[in-house]
N, C-alpha and C. Protein backbone atom coordinates (compact mmCIF):
# COMPACT_ATOMS: atom_id res chain seq x y z
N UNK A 1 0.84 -1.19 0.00
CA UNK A 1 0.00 0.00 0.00
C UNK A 1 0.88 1.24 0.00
N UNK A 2 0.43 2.18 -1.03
CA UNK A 2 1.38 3.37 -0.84
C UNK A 2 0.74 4.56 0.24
N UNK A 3 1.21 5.30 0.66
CA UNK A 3 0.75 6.56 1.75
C UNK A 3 1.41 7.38 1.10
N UNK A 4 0.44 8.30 0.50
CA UNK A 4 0.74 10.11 0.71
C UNK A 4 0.58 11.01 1.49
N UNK A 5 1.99 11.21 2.02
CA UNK A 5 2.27 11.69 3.14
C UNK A 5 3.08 12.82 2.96
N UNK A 6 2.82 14.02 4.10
CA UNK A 6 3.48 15.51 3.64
C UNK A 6 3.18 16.46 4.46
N UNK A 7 4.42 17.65 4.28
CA UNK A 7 3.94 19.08 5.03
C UNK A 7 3.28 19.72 3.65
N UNK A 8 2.15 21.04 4.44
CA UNK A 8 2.31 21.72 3.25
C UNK A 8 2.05 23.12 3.76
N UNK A 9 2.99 24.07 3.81
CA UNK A 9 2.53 25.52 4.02
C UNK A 9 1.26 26.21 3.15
N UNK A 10 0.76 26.85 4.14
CA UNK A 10 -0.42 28.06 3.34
C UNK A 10 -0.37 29.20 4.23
N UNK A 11 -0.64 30.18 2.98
CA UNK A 11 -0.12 31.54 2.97
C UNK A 11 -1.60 31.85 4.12
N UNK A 12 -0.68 33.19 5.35
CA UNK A 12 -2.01 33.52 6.15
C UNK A 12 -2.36 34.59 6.03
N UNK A 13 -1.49 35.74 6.12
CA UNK A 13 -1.27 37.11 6.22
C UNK A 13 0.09 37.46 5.33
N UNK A 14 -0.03 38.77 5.10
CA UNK A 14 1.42 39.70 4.72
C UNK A 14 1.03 41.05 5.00
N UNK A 15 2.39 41.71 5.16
CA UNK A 15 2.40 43.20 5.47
C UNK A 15 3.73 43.57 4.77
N UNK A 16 3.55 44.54 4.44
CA UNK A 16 5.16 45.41 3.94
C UNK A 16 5.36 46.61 4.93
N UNK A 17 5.83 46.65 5.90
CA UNK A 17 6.11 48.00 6.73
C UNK A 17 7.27 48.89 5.49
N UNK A 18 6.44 50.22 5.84
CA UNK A 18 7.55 51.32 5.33
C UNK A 18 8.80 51.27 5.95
N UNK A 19 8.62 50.90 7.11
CA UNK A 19 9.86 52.05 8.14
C UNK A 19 11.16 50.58 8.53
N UNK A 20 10.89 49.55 7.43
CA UNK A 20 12.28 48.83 8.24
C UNK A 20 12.70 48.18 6.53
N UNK A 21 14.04 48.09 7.08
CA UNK A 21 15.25 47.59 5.56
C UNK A 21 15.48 46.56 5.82
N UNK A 22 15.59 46.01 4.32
CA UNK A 22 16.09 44.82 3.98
C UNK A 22 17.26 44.77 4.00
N UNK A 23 17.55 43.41 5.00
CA UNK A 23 18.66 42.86 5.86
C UNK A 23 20.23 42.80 4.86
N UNK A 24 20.08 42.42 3.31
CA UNK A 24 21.08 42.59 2.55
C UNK A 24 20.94 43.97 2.00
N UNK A 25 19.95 44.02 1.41
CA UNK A 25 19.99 45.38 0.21
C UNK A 25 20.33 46.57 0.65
N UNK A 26 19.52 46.96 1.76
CA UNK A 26 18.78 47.93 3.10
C UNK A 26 18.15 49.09 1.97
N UNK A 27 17.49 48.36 1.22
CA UNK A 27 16.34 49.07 1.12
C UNK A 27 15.07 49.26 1.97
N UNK A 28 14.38 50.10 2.04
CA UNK A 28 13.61 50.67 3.16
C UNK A 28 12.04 50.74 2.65
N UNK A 29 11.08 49.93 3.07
CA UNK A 29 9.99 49.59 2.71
C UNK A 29 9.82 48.77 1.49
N UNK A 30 10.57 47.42 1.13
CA UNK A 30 10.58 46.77 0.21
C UNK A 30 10.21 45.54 0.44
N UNK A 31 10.00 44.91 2.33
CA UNK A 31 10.28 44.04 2.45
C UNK A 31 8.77 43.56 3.20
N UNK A 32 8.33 42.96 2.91
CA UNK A 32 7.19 41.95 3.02
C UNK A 32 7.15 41.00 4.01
N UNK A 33 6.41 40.99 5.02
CA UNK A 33 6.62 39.59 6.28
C UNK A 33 5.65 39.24 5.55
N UNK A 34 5.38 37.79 6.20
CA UNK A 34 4.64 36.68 5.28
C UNK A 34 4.38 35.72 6.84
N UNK A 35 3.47 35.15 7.24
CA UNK A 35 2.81 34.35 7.94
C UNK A 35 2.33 32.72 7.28
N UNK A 36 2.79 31.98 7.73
CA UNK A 36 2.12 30.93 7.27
C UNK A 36 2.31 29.78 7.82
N UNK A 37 1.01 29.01 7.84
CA UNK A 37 0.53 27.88 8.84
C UNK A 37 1.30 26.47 8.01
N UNK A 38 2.05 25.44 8.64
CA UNK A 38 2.35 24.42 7.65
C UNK A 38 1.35 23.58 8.22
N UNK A 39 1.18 22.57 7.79
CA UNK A 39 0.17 21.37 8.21
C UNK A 39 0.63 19.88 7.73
N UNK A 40 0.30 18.45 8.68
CA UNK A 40 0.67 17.40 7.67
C UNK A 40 -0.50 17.02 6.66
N UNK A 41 -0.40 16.44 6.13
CA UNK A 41 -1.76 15.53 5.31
C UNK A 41 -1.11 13.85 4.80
N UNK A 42 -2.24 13.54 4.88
CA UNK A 42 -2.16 12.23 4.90
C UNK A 42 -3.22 11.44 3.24
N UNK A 43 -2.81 11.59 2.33
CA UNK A 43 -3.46 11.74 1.15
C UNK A 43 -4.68 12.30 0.75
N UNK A 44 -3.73 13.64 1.11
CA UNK A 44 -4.06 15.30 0.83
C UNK A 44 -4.92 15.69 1.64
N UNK A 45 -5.26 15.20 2.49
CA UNK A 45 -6.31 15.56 3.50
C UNK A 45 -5.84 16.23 5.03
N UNK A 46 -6.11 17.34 4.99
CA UNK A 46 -5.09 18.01 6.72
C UNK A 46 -5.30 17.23 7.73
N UNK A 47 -4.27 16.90 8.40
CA UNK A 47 -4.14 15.91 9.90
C UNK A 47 -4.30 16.72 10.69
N UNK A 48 -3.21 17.77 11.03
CA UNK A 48 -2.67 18.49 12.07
C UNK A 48 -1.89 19.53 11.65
N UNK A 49 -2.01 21.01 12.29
CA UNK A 49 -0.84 21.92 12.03
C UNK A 49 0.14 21.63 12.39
N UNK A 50 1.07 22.17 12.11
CA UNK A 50 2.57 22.68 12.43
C UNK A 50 2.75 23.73 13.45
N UNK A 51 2.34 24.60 13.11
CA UNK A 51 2.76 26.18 14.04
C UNK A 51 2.65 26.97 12.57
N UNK A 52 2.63 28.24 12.86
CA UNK A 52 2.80 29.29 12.49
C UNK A 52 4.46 30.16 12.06
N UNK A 53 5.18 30.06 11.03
CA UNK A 53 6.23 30.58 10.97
C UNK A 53 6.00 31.69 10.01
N UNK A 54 7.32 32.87 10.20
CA UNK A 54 6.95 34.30 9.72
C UNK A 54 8.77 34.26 8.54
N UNK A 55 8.28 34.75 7.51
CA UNK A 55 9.48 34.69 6.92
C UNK A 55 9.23 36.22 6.24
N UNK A 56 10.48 36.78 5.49
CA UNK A 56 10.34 38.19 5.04
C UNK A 56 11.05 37.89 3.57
N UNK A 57 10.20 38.70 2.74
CA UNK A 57 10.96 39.05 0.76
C UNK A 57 10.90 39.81 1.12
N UNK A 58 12.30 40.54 0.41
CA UNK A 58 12.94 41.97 -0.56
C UNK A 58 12.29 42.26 -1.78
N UNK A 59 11.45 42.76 -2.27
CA UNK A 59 10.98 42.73 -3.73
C UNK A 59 12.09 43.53 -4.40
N UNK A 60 12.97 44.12 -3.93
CA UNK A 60 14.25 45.10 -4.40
C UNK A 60 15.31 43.48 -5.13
N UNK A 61 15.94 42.93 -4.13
CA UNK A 61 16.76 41.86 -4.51
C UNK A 61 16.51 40.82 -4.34
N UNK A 62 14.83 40.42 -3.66
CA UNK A 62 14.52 39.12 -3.78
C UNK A 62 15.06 38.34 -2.36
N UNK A 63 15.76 38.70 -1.39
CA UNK A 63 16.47 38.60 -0.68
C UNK A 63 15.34 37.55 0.61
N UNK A 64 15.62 36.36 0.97
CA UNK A 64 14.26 36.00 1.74
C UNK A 64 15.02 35.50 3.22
N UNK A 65 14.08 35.95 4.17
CA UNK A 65 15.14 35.83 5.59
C UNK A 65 14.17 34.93 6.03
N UNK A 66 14.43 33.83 7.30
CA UNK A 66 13.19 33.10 8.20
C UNK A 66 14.07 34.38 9.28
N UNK A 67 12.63 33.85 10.39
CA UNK A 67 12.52 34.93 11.67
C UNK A 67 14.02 35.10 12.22
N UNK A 68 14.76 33.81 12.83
CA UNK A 68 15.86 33.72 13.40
C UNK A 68 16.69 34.64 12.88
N UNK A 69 16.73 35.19 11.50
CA UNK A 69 17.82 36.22 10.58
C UNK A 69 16.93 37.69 10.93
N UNK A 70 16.38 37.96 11.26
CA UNK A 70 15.20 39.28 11.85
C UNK A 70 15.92 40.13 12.17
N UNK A 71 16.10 41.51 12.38
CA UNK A 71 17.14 42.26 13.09
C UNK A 71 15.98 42.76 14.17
N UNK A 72 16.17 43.38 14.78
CA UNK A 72 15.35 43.35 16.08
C UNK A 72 14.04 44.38 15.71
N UNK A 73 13.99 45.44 15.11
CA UNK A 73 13.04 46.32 14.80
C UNK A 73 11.84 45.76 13.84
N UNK A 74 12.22 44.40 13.66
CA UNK A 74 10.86 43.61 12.38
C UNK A 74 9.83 43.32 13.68
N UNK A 75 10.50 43.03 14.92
CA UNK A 75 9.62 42.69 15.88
C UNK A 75 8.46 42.91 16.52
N UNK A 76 8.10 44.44 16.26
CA UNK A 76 6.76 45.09 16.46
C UNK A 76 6.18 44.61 15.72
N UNK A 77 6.47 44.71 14.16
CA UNK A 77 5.60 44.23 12.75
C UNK A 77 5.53 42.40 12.93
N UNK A 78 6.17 41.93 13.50
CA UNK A 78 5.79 40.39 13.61
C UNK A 78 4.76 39.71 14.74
N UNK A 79 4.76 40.70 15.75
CA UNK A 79 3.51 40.83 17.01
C UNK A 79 2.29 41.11 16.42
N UNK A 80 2.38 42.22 15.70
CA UNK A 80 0.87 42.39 14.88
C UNK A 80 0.81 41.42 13.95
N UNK A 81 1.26 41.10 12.76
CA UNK A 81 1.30 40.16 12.20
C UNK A 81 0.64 38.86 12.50
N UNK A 82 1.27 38.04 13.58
CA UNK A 82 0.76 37.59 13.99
C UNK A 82 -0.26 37.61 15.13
N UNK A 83 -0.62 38.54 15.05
CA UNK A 83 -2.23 38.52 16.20
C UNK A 83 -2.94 38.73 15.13
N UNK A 84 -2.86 38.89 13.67
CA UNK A 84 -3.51 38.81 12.67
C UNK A 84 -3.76 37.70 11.60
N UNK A 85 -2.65 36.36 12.55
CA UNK A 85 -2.94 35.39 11.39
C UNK A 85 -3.37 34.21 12.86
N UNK A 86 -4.13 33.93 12.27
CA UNK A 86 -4.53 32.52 12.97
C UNK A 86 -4.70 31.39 12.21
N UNK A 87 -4.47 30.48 12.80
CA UNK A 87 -4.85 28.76 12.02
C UNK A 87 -5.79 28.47 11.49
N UNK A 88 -6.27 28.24 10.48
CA UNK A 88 -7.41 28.01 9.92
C UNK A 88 -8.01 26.34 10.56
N UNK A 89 -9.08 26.35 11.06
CA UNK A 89 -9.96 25.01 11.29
C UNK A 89 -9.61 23.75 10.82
N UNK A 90 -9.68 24.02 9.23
CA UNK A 90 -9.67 23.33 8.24
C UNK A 90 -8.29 22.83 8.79
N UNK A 91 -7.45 23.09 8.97
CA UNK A 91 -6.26 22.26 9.15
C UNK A 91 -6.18 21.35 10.26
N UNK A 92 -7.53 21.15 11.09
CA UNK A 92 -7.30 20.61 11.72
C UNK A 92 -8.43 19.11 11.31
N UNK A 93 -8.61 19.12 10.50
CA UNK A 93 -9.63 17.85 9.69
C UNK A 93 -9.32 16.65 9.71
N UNK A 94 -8.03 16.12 9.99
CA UNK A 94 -7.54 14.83 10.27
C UNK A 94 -7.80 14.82 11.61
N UNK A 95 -7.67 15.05 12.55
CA UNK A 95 -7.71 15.62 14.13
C UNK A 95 -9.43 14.96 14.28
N UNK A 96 -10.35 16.01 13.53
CA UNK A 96 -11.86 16.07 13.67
C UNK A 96 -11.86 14.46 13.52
N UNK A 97 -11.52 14.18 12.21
CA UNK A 97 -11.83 12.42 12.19
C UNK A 97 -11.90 11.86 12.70
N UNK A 98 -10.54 11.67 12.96
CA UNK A 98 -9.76 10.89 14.48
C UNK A 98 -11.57 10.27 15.30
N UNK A 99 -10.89 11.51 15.84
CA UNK A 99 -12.11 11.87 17.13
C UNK A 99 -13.74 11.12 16.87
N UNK A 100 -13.86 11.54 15.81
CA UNK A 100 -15.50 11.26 14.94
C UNK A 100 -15.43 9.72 15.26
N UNK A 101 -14.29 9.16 14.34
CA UNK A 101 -13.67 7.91 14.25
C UNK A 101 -14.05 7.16 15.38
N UNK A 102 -13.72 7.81 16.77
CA UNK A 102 -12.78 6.59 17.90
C UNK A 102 -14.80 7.16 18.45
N UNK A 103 -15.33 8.23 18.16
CA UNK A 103 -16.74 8.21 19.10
C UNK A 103 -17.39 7.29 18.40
N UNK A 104 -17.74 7.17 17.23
CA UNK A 104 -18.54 6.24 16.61
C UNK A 104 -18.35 5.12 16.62
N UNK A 105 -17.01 4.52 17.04
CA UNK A 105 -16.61 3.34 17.00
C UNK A 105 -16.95 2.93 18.56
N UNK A 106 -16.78 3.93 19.99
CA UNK A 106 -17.35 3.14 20.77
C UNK A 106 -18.86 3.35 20.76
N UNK A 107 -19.27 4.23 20.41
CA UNK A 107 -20.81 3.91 20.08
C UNK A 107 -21.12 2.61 19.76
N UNK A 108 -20.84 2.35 18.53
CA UNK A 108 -21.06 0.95 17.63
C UNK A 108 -20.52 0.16 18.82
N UNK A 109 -19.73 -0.19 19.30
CA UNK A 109 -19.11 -1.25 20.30
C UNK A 109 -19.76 -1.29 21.56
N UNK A 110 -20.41 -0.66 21.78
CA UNK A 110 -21.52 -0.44 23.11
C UNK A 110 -22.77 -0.95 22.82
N UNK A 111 -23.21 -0.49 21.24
CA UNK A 111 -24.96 -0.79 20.95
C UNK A 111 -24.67 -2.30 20.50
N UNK A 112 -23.43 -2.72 20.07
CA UNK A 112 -23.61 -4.32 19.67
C UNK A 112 -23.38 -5.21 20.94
N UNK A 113 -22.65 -4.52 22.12
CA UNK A 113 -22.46 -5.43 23.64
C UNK A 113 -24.18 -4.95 24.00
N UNK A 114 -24.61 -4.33 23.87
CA UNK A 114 -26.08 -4.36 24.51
C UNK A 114 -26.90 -5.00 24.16
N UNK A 115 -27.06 -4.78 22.72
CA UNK A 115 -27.57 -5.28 21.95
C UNK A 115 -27.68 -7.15 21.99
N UNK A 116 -26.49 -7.68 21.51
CA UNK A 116 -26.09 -8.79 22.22
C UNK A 116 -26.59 -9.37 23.21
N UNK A 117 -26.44 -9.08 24.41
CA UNK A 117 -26.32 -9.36 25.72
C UNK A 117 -28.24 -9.54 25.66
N UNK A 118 -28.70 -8.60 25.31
CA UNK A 118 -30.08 -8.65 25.19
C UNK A 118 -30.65 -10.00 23.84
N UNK A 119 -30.00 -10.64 23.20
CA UNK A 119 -29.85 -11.69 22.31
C UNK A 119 -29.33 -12.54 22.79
N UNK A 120 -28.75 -12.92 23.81
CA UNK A 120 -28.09 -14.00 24.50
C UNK A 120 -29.65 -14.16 25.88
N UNK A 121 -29.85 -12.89 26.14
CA UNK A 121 -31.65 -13.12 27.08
C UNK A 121 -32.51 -13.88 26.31
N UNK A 122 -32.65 -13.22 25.12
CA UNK A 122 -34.07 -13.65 24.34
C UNK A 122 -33.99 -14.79 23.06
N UNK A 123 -32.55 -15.88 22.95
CA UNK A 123 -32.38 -16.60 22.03
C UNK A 123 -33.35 -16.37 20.79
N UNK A 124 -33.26 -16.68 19.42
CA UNK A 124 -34.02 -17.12 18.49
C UNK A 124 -33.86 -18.13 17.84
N UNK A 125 -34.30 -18.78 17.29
CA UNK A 125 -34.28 -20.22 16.06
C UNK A 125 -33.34 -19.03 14.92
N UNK A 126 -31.95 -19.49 14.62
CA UNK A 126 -31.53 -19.02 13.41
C UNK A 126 -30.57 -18.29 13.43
N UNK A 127 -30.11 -17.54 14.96
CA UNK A 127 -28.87 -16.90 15.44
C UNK A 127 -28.14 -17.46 15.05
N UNK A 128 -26.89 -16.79 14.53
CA UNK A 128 -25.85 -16.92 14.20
C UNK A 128 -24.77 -16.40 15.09
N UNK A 129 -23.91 -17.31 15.84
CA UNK A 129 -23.09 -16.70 17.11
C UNK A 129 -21.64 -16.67 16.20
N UNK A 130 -20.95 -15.33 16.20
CA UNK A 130 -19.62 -15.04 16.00
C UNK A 130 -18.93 -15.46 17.23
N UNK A 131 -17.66 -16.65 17.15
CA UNK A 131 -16.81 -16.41 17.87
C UNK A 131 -15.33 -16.63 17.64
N UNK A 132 -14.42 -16.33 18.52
CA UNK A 132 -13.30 -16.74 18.71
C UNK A 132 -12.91 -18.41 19.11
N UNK A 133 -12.52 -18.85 18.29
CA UNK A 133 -12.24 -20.77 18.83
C UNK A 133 -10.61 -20.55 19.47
N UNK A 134 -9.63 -20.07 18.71
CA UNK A 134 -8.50 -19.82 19.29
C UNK A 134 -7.95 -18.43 18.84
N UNK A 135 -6.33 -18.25 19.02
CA UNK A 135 -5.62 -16.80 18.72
C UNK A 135 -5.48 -16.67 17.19
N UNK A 136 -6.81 -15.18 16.44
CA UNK A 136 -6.64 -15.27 14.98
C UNK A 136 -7.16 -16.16 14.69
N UNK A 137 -8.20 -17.22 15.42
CA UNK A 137 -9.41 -18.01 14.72
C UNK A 137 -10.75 -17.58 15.07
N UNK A 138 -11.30 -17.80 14.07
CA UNK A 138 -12.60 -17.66 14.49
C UNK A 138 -13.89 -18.21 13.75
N UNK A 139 -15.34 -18.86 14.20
CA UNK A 139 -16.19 -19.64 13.66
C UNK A 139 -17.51 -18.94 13.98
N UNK A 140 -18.11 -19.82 13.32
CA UNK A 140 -20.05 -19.81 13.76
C UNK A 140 -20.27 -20.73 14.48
N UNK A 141 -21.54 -20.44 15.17
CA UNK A 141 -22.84 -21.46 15.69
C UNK A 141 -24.11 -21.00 15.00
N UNK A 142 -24.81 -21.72 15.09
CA UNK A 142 -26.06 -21.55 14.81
C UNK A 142 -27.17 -21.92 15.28
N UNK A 143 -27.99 -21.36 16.02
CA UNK A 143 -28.98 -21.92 16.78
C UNK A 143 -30.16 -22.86 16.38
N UNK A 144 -30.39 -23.69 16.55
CA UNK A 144 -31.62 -24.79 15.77
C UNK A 144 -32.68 -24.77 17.25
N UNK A 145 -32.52 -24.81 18.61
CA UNK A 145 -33.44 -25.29 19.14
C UNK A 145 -32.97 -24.22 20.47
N UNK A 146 -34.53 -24.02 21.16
CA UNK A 146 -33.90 -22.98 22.41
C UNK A 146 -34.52 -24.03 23.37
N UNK A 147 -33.87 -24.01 24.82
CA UNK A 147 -34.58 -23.87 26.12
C UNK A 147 -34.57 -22.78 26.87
N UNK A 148 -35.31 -23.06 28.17
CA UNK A 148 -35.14 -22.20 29.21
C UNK A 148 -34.28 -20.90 29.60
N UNK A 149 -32.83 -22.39 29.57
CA UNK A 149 -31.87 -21.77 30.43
C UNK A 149 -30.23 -22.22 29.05
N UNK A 150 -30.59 -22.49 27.94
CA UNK A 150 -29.84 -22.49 27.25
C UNK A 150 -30.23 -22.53 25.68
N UNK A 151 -29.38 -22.98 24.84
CA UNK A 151 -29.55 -22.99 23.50
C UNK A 151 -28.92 -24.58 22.99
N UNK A 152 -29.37 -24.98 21.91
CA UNK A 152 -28.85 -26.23 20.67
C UNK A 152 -28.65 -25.04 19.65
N UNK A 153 -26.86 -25.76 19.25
CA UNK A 153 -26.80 -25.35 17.60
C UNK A 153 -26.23 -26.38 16.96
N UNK A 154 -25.75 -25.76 15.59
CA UNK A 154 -25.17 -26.36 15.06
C UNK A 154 -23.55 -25.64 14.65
N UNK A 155 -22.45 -26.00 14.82
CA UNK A 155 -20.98 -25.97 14.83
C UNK A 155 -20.93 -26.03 13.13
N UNK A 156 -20.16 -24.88 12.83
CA UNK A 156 -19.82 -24.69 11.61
C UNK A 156 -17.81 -25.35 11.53
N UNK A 157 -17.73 -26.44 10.47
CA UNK A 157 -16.57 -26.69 10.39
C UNK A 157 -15.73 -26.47 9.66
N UNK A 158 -16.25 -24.90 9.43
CA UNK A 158 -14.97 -23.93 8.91
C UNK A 158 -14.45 -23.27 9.83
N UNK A 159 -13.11 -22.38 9.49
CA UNK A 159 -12.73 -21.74 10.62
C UNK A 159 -12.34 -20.40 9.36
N UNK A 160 -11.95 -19.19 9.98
CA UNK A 160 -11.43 -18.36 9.52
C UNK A 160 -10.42 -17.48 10.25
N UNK A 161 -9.61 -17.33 9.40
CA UNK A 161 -8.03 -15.86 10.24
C UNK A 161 -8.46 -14.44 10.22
N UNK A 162 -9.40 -14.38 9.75
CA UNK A 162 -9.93 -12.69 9.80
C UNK A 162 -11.61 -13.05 10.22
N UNK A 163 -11.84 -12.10 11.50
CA UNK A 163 -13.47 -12.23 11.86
C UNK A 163 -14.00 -11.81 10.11
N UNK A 164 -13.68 -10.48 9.50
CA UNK A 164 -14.84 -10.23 8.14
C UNK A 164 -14.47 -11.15 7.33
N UNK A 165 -14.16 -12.62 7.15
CA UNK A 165 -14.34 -13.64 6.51
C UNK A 165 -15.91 -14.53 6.86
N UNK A 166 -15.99 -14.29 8.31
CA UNK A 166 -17.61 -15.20 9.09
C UNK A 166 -18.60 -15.26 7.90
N UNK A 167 -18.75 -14.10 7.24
CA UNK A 167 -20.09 -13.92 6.76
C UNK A 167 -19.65 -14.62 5.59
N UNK A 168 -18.55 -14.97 4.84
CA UNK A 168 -18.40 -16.26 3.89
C UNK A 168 -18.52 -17.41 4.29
N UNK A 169 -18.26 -17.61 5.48
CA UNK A 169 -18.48 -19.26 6.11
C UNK A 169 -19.65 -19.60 6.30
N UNK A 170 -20.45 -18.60 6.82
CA UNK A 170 -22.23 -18.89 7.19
C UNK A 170 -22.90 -19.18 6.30
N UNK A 171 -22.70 -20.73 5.60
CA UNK A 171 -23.48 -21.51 4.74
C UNK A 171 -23.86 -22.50 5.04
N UNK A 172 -24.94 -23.17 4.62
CA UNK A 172 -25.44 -24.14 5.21
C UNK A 172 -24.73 -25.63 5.17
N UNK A 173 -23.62 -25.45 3.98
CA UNK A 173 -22.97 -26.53 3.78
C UNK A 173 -21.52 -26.98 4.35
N UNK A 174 -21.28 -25.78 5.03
CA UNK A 174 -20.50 -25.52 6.16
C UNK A 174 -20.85 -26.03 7.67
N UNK A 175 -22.13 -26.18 8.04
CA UNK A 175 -22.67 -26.99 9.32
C UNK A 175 -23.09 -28.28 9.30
N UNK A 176 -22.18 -28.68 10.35
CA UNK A 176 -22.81 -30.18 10.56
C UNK A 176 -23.88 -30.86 11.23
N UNK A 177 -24.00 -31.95 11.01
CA UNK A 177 -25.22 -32.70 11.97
C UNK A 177 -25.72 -32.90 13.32
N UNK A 178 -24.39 -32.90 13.83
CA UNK A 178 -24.20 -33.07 15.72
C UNK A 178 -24.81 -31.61 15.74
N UNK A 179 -25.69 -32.11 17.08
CA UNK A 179 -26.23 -30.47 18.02
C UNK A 179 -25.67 -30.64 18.90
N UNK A 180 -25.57 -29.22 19.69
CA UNK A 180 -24.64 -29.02 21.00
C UNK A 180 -25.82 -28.17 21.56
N UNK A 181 -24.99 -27.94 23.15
CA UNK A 181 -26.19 -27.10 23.60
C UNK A 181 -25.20 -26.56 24.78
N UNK A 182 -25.43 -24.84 24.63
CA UNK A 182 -24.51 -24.45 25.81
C UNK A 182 -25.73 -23.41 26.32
N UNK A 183 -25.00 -22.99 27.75
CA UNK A 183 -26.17 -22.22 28.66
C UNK A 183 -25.84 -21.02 28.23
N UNK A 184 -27.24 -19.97 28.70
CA UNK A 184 -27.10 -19.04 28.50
C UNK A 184 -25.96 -18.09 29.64
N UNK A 185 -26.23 -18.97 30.12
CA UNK A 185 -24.79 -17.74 31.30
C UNK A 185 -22.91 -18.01 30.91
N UNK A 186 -23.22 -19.13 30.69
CA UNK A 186 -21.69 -19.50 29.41
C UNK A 186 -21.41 -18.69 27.98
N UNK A 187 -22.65 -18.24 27.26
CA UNK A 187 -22.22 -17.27 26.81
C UNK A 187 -22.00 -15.80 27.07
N UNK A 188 -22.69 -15.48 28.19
CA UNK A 188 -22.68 -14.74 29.10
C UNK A 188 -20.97 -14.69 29.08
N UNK A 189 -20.88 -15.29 29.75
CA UNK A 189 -19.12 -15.55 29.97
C UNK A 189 -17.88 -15.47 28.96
N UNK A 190 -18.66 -15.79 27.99
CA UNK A 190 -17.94 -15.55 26.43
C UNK A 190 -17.92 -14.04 26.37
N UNK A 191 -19.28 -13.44 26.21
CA UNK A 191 -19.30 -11.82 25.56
C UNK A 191 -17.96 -11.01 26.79
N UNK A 192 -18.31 -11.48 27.90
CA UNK A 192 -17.45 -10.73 28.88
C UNK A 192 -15.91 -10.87 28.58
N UNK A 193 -15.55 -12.43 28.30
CA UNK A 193 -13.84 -12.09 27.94
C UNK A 193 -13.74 -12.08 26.40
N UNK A 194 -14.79 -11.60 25.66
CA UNK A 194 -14.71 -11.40 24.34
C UNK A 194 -14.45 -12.03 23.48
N UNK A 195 -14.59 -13.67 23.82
CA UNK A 195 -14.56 -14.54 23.20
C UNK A 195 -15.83 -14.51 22.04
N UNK A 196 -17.31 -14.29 22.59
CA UNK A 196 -18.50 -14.12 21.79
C UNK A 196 -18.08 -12.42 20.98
N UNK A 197 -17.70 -12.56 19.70
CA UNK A 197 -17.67 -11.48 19.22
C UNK A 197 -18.91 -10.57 18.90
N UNK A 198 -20.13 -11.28 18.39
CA UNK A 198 -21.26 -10.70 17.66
C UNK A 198 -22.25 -11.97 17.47
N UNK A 199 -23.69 -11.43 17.46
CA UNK A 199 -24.69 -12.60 17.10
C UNK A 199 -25.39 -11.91 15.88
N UNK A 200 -25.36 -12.47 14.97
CA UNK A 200 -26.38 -12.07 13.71
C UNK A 200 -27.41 -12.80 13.49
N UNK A 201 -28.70 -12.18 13.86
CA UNK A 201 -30.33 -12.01 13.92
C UNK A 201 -30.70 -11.90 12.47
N UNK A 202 -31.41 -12.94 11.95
CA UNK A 202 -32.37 -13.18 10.65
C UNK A 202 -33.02 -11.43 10.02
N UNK A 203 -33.16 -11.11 11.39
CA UNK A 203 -34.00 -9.77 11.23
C UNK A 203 -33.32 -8.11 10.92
N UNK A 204 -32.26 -8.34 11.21
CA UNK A 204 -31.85 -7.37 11.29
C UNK A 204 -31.18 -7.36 10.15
């Protein structure tokens, strides 16, 4: 997989003060501060700023200084300057994701443990139980018969190395004949050390 990955400056502000010279030429009102925000992106899309750096052109000789080369009198004009450039939002759009990202994801990971847990109460004829068999394995059950205080399925004798493979295994020619029957507080016990990944309902 390739990643496009990168800084990229954008222009915030500029000013040309009359009253200060350029550091080679010393021409006197020629020289331009310049403000600008860098940012990374991550195929082209803004992650995160950088900071704010101030650099100065000579339009006389072209002459371009960063701050550190400044002689001390640019310093008033670089205070205003910058109380005049601020970060734009937008650069912070990889950041917003993130965030969007990691809320929606425990959302989703909360409404399927509830969800669940409330499907492990109310069994149906036809559940399909996601789980973990060992480390990087994982299978189906399938429910054929409920009781009381537990469930009968049927054991699917495929296995898979990635859970989003399950929904290729859940065929009928994939389950065998033997029924099993485990309690409902054993899977109980599963969802808790996360062995029961997910149950998929006919209905939903």
């Amino acid at each position: 997989m390739i990643f496009i990955f990168g800084t990229k400056p954008v222009l915030l502000n500029e000013i040309t003060p009359k009253s200060i010279k350029c550091n080679f030429c010393e021409s006197q009102g020629t020289v331009t501060l310049i403000s600008r925000s860098s940012h990374t992106h991550l195929y082209y899309i803004p992650m995160f700023p950088l900071g704010i750096k101030i650099s100065a052109y000579c339009h006389d000789c072209t002459y371009e200084a960063n701050q550190n080369e400044f002689p001390q009198n640019y310093y008033s004009h670089i205070d205003l300057l910058k109380n005049d450039s601020k970060t734009p939002f937008w650069q912070f759009t990889g950041v917003a994701i993130i965030i969007i990202a990691i809320i929606l994801g425990i959302g989703r990971s909360r409404y399927v443990e509830n969800r669940d847990a409330a499907y492990i109460a109310t069994p149906a004829i036809g559940d399909v139980y996601h789980y973990k068999t060992g480390y990087s394995q994982y299978s189906t059950m399938k429910v054929v018969s409920i009781n009381y205080d537990s469930i009968f399925y049927i054991h699917n004798d495929m296995e898979a190395d990635r859970y989003n493979m399950l929904s290729e295994l859940n065929v009928e020619e994939n389950y065998g004949d033997d029924i099993y029957y485990i309690l409902n507080s054993e899977l109980d016990s599963m969802q808790n050390a996360n062995t029961l990944i997910d149950i998929i309902r006919a209905e939903d």
